[in-house]
N, C-alpha and C. Protein backbone atom coordinates (compact mmCIF):
# COMPACT_ATOMS: atom_id res chain seq x y z
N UNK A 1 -12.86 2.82 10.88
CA UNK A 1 -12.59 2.22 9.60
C UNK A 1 -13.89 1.64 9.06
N UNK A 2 -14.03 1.65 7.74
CA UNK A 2 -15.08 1.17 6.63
C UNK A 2 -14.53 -0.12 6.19
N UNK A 3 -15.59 -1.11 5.95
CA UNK A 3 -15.17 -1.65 4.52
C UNK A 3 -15.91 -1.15 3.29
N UNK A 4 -15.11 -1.68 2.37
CA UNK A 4 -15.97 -1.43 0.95
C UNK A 4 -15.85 -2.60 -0.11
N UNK A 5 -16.84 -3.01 -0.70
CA UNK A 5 -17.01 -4.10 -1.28
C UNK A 5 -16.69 -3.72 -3.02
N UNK A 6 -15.72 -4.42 -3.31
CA UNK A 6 -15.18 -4.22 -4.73
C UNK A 6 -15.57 -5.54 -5.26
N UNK A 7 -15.51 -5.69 -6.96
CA UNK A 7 -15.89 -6.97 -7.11
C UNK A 7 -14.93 -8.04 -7.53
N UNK A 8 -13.56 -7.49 -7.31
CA UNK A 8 -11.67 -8.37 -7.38
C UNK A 8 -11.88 -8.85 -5.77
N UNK A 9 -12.10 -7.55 -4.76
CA UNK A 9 -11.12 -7.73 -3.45
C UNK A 9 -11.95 -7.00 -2.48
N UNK A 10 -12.65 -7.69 -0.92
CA UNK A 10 -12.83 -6.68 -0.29
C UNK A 10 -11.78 -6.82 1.20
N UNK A 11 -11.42 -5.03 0.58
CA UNK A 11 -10.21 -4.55 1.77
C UNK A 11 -10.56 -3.24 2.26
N UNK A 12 -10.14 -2.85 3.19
CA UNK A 12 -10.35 -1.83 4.30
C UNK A 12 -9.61 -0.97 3.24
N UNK A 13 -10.85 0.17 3.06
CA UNK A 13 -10.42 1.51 2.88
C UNK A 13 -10.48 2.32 4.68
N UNK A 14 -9.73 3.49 4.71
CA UNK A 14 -9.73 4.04 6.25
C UNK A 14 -10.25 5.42 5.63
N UNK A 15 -10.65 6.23 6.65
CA UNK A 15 -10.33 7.56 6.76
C UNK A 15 -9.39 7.97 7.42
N UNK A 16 -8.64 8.76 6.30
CA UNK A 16 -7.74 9.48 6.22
C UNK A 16 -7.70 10.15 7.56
N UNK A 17 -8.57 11.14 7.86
CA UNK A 17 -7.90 12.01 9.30
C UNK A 17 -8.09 10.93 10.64
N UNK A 18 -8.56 9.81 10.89
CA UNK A 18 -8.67 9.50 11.69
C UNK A 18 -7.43 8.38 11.71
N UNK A 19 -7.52 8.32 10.90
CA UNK A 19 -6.05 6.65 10.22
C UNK A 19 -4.38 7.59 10.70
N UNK A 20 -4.27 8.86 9.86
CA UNK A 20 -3.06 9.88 10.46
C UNK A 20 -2.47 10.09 11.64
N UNK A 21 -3.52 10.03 12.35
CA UNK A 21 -3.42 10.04 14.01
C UNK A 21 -2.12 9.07 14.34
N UNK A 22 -3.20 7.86 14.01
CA UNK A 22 -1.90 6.45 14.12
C UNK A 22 -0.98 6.73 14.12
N UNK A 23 -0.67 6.92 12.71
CA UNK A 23 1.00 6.91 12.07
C UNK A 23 0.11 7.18 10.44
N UNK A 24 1.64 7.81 10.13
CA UNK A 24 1.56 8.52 8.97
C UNK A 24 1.52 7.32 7.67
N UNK A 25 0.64 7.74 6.15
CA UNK A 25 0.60 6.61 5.45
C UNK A 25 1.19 7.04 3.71
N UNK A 26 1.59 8.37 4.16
CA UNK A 26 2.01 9.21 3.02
C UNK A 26 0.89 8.96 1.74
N UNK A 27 0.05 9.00 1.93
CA UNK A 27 -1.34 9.13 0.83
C UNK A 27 -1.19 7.32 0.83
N UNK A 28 -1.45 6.56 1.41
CA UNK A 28 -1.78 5.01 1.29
C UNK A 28 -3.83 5.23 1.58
N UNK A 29 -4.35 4.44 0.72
CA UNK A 29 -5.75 4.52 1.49
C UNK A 29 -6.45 3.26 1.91
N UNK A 30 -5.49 2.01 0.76
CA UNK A 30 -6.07 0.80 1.29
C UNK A 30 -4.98 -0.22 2.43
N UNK A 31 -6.10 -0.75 2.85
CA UNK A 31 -5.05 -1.33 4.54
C UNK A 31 -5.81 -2.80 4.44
N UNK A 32 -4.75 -3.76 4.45
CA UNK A 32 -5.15 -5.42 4.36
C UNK A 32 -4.47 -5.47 5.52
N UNK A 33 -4.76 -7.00 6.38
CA UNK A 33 -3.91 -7.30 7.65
C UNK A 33 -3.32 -8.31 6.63
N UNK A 34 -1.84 -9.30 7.36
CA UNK A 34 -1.74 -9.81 7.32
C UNK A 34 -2.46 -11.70 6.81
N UNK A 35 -3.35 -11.24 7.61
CA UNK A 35 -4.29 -12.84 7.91
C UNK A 35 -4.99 -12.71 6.56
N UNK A 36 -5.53 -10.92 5.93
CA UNK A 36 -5.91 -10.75 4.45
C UNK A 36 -5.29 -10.99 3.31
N UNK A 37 -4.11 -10.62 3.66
CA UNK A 37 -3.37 -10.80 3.07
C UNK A 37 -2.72 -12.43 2.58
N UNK A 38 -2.65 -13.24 3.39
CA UNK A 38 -2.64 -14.61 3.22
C UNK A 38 -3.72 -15.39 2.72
N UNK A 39 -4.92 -14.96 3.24
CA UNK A 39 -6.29 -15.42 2.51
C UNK A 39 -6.76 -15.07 0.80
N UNK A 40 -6.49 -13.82 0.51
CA UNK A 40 -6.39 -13.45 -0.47
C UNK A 40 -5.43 -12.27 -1.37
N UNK A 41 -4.45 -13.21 -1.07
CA UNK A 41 -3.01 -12.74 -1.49
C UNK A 41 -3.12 -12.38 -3.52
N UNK A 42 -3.99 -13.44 -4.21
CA UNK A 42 -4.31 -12.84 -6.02
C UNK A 42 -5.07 -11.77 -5.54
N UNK A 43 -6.19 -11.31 -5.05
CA UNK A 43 -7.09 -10.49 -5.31
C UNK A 43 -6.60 -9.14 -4.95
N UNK A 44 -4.97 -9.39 -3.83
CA UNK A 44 -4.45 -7.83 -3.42
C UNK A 44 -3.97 -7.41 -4.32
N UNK A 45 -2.71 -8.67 -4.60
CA UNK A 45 -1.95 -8.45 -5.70
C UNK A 45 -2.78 -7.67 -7.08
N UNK A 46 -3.73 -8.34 -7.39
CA UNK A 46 -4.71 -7.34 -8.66
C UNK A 46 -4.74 -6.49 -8.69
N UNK A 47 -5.40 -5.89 -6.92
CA UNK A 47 -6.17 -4.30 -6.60
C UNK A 47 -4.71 -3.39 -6.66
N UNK A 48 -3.63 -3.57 -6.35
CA UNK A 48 -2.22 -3.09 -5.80
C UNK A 48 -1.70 -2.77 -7.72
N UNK A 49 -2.06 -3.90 -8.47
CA UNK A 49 -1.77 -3.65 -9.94
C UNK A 49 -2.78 -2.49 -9.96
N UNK A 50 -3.76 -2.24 -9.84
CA UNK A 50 -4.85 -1.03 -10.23
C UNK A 50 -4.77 -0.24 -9.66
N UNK A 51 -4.12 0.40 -8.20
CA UNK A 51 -4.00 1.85 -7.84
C UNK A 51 -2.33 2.17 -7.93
N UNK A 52 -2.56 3.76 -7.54
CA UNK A 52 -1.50 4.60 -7.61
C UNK A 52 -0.58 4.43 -6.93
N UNK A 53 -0.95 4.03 -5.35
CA UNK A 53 0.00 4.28 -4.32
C UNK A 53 0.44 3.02 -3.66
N UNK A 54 -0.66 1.72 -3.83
CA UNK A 54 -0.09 0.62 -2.96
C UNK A 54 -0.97 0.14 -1.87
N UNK A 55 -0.78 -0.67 -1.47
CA UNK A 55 -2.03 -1.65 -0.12
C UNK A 55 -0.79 -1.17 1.45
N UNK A 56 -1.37 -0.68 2.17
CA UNK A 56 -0.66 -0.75 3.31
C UNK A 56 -0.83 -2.10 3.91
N UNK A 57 0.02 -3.35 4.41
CA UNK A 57 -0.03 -4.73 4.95
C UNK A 57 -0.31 -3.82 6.82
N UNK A 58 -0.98 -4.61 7.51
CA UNK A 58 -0.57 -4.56 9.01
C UNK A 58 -0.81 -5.55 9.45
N UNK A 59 0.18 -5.56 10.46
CA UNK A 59 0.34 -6.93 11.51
C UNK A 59 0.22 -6.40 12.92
N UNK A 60 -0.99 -7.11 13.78
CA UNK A 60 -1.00 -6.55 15.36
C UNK A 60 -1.11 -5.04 14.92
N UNK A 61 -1.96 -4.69 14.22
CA UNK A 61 -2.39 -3.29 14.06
C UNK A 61 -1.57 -2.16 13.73
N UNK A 62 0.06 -2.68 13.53
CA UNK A 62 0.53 -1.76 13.10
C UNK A 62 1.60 -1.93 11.57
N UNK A 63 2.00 -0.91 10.97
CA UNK A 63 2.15 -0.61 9.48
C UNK A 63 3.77 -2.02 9.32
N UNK A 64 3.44 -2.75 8.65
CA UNK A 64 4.18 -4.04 8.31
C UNK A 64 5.21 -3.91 6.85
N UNK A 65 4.29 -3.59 5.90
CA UNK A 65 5.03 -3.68 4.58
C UNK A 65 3.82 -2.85 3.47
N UNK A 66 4.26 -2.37 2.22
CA UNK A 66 3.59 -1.87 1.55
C UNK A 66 3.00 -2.94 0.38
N UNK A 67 2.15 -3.07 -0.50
CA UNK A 67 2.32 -3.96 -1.48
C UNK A 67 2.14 -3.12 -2.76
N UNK A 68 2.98 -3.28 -3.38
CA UNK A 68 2.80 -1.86 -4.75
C UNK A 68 2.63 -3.38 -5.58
N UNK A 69 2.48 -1.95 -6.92
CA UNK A 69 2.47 -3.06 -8.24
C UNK A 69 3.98 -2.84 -8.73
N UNK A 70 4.86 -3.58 -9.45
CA UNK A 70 5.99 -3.88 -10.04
C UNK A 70 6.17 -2.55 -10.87
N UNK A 71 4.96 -1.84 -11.84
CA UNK A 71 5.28 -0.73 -12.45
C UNK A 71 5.79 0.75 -11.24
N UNK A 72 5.22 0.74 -10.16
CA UNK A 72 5.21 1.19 -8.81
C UNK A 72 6.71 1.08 -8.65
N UNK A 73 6.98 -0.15 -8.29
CA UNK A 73 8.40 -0.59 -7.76
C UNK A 73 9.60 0.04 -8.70
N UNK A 74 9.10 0.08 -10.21
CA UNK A 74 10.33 0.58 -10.75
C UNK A 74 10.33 2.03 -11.04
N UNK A 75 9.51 2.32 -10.99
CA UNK A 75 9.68 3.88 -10.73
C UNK A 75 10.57 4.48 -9.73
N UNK A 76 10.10 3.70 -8.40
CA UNK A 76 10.64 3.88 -7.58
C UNK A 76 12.09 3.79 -7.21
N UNK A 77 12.71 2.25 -7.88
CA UNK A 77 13.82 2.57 -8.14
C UNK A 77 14.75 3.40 -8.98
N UNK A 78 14.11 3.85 -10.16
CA UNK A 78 14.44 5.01 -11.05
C UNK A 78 14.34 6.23 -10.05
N UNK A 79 13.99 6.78 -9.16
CA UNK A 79 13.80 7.96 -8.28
C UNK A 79 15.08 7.52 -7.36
N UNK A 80 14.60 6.60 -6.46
CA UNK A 80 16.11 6.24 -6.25
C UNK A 80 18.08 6.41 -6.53
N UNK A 81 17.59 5.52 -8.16
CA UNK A 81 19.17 6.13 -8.81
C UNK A 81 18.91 7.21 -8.66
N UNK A 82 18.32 8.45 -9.24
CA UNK A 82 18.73 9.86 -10.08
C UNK A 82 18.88 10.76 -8.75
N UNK A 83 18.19 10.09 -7.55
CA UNK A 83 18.13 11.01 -6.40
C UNK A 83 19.80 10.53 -5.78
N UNK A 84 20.93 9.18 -5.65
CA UNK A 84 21.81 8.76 -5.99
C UNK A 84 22.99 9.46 -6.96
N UNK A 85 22.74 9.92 -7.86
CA UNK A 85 23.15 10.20 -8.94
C UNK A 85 23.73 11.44 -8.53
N UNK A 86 22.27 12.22 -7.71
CA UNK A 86 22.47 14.18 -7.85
C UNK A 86 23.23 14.46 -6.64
N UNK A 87 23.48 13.52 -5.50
CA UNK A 87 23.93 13.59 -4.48
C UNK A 87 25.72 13.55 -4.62
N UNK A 88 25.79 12.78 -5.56
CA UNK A 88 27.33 12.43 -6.44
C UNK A 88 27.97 13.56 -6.98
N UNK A 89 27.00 14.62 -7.39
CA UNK A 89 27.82 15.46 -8.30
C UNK A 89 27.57 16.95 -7.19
């Protein structure tokens, strides 16, 4: 793992083929721990508003929770219903 210095937030970007191995992140690329996550909980929240896919959280090194942005979240629940919906008919 790398870091990379942004000028909101610095959080662990990974490489991809070596990060997969682990466990799967379905295209996630940034990874905060916990303890980052508590320290600078505005600056994730920001970076998580500015990408596509979301902050992977880990705790004790392994995959905890995702942190999306709210526009993220409702999409998601819109995929949700309609995938709901098609199963119905």
């Amino acid at each position: 793992m790398h870091r990379t210095s942004k000028p909101t937030c610095d959080i662990t970007v990974i490489n991809k083929l070596s990060f997969y191995s682990m466990y799967s992140t379905k295209g996630i690329e940034t990874v905060a721990t916990i303890t980052e996550l508590r320290s600078k909980t505005s600056e994730l929240v920001e970076h998580a508003k500015g990408i596509e896919h979301g902050i992977l959280i880990q705790k004790n090194n392994d995959p905890y929770a995702v942190l999306i942005s709210y526009e993220l979240y409702i999409e998601l629940l819109k995929l949700k219903d309609t995938k709901a919906k098609a199963k119905k008919k």
